[in-house]
Protein backbone atom coordinates (compact mmCIF):
# COMPACT_ATOMS: atom_id res chain seq x y z
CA UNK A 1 0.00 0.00 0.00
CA UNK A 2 2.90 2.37 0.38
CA UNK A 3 5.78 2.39 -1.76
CA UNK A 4 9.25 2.11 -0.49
CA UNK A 5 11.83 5.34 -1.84
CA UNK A 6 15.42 4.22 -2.70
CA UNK A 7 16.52 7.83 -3.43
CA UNK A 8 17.12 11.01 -1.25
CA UNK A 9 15.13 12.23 -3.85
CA UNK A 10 12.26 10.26 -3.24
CA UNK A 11 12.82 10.14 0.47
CA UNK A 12 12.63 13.99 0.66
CA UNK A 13 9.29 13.81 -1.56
CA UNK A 14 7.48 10.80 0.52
CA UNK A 15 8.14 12.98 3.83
CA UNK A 16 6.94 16.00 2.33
CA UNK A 17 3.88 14.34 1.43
CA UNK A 18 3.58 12.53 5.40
CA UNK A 19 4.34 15.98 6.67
CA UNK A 20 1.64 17.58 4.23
CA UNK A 21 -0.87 14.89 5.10
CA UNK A 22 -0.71 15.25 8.81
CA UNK A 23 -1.71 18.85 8.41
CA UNK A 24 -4.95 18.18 6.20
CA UNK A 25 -5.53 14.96 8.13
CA UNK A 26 -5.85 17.42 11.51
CA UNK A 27 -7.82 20.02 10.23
CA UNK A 28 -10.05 18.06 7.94
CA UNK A 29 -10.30 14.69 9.61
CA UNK A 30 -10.22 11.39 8.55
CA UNK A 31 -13.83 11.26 6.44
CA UNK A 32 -12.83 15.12 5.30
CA UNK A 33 -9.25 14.33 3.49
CA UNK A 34 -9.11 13.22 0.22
CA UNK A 35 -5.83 12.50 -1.67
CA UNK A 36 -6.28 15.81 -3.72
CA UNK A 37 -6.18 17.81 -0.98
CA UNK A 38 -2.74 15.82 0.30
CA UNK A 39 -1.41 16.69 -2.88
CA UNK A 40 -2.33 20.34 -2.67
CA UNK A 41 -1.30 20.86 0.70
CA UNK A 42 2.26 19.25 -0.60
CA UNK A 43 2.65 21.49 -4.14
CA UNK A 44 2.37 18.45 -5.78
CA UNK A 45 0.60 16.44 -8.68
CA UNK A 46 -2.15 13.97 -7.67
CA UNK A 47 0.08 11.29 -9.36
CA UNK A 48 2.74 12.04 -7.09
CA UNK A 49 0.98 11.12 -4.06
CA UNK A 50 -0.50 7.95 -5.84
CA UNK A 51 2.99 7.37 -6.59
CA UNK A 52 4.11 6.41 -2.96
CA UNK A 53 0.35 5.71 -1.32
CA UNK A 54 -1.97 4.15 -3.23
CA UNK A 55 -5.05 4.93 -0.17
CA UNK A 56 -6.01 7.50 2.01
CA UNK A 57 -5.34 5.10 4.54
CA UNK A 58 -2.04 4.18 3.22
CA UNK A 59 -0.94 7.87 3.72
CA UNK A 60 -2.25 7.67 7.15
CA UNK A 61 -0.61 4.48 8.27
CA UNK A 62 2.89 6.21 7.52
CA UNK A 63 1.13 9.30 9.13
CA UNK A 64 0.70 7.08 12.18
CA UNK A 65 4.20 5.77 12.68
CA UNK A 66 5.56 8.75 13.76
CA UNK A 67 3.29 9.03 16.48
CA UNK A 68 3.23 5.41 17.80
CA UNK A 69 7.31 6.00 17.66
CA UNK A 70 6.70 8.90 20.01
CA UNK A 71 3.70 7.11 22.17
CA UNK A 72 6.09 4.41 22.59
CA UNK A 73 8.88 6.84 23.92
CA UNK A 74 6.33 8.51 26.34
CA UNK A 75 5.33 5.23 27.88
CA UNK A 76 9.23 4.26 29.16
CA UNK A 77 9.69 3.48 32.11
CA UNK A 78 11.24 6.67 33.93
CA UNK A 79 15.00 6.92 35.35
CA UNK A 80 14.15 7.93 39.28
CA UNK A 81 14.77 6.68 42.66
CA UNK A 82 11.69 7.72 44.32
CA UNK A 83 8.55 5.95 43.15
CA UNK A 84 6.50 8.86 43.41
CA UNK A 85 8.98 10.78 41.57
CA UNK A 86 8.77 8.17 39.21
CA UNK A 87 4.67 7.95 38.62
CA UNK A 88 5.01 11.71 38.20
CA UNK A 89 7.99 11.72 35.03
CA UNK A 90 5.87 8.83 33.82
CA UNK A 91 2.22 11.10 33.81
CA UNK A 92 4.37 13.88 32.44
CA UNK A 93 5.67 11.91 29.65
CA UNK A 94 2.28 10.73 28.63
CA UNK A 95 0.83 13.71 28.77
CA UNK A 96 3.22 15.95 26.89
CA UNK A 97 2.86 13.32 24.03
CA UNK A 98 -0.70 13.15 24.09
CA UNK A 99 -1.41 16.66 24.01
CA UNK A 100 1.32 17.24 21.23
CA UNK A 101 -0.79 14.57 19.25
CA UNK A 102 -4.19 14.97 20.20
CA UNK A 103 -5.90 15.70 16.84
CA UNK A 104 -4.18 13.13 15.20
CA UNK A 105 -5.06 10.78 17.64
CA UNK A 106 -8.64 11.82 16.87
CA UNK A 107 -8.35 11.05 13.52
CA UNK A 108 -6.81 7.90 13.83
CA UNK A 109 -9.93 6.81 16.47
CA UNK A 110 -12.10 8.01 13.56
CA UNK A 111 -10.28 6.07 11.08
CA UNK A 112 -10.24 3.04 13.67
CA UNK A 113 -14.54 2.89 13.86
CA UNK A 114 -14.33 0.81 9.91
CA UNK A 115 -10.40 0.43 9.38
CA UNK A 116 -9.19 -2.83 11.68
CA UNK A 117 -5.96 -1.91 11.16
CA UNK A 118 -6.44 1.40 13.17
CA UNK A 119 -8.14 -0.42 15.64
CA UNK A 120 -4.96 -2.60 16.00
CA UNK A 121 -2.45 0.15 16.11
CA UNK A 122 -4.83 1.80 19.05
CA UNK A 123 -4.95 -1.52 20.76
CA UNK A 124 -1.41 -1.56 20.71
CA UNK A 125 -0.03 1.39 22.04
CA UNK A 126 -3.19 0.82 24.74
CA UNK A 127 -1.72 -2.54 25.64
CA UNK A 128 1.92 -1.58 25.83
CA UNK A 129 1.20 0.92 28.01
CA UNK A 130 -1.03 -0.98 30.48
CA UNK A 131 1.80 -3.97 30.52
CA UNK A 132 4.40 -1.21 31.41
CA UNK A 133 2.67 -0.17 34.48
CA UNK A 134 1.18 -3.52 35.56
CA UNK A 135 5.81 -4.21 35.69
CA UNK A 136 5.98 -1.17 37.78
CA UNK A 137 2.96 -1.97 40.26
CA UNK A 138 4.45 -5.53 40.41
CA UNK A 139 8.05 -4.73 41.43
CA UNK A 140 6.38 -1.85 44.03
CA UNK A 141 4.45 -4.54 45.93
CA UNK A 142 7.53 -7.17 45.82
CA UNK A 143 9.29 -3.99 47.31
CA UNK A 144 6.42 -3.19 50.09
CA UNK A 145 5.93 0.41 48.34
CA UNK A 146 2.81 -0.50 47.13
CA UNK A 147 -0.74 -2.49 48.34
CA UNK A 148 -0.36 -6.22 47.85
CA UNK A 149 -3.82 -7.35 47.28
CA UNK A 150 -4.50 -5.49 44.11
CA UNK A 151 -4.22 -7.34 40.67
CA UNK A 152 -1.33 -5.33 39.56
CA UNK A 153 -2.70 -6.24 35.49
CA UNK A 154 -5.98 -5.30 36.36
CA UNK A 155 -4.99 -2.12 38.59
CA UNK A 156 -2.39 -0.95 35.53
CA UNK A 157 -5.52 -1.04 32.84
CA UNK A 158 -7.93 1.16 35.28
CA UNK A 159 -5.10 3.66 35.67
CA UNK A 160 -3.93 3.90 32.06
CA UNK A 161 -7.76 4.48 31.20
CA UNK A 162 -7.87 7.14 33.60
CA UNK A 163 -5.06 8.63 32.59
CA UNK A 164 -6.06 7.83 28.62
CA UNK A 165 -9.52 9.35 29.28
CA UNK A 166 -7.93 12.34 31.50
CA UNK A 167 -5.85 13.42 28.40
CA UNK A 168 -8.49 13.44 26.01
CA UNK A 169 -10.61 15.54 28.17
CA UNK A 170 -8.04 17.76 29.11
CA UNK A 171 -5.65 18.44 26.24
CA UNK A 172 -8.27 17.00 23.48
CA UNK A 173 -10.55 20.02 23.06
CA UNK A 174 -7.90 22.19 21.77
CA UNK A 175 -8.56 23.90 25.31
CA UNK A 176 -4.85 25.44 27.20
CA UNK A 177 -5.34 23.75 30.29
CA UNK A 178 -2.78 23.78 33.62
CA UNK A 179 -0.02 20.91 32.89
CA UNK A 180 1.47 21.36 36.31
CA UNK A 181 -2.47 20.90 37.91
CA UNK A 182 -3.07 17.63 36.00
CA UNK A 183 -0.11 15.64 36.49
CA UNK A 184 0.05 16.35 40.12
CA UNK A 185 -3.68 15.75 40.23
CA UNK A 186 -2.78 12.02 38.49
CA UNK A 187 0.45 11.61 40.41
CA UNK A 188 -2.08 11.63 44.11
CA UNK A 189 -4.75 9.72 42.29
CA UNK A 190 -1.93 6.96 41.40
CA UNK A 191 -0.31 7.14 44.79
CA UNK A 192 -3.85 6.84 46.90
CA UNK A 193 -5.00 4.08 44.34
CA UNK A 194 -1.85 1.96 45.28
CA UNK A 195 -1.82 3.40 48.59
CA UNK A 196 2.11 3.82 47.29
CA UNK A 197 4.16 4.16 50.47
CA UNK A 198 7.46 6.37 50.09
CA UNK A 199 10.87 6.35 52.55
């Protein structure tokens, strides 16, 4: 579905296009962008664009990889000695990435409701980041730092959806909300839910 560049030349002119498309893919949406307007928005023929993507959803996809490479980033596990310290990094990490992609991660949600693939790519980042944080919950309790009798898998997926749904609220709406309020409003939400205990 998307062709391959062995040139600079063509390198250059596929990333102009991905660059192009993420603009009209954000302020038209997914059901709103048509190839035309990727070409337009890129100073190029249609048959250029059709030259490296031959969907709409093929221009996407490379759209997309960017941003899961980023996602993925966001969700590692922070370098700090203080577990508290630690939830907080890891709230701020997620957060700056969400709200830096937030209207392409609308559009890929739209594109997700017929497109499996989408789905997949969603499910994905969704499940990467739960299994991170179900490893951290599980080495707090085997420290004592955290409540034993939670299941830390199940625990990890009710967080991440908070924090998931938080973000979209928050930063989603194109509204300039208070960074500093909502990560230390996540960081004592975390820390009460695993009743995390600090030294």
């Amino acid at each position: 579905m998307s062709a391959v560049p062995v040139t600079d030349r063509g390198r250059r002119t596929r990333d102009a296009l991905v660059v192009a498309a993420r603009g009209v893919f954000e302020e038209r949406g997914y059901d709103g962008t048509r190839m035309g307007d990727i070409a337009e928005a890129a100073g190029v023929s249609h048959g250029t664009v059709y030259t490296w993507f031959a969907t709409k959803d093929a221009v996407l996809m490379a759209v997309v990889e960017s941003l899961v490479d980023d996602l993925y980033a966001s969700l590692s596990t922070p370098e700090a000695a203080d577990p508290l310290a630690r939830i907080d990094l890891a709230n701020r990490r997620y957060l700056d990435a969400y709200r830096e992609h937030a209207r392409l991660l609308e559009v890929v949600e739209q594109a997700a409701t017929t497109d499996e693939t989408f789905r997949a790519v969603l499910a994905g980042l969704r499940a990467a980041h739960v299994e991170r944080v179900a490893a951290t919950i599980r080495h707090l309790q085997a420290d004592g730092a955290a409540r034993a009798d939670l299941d830390a898998h199940a625990a990890a997926a009710a967080l991440c959806a908070m924090v998931e749904g938080f973000a979209r609220h928050w930063f989603g709406r194109g509204e300039d909300h208070d960074e500093a309020t909502a990560v230390a409003t996540l960081t004592q939400l975390w820390a009460g839910a695993l009743d995390l205990r600090t030294t």
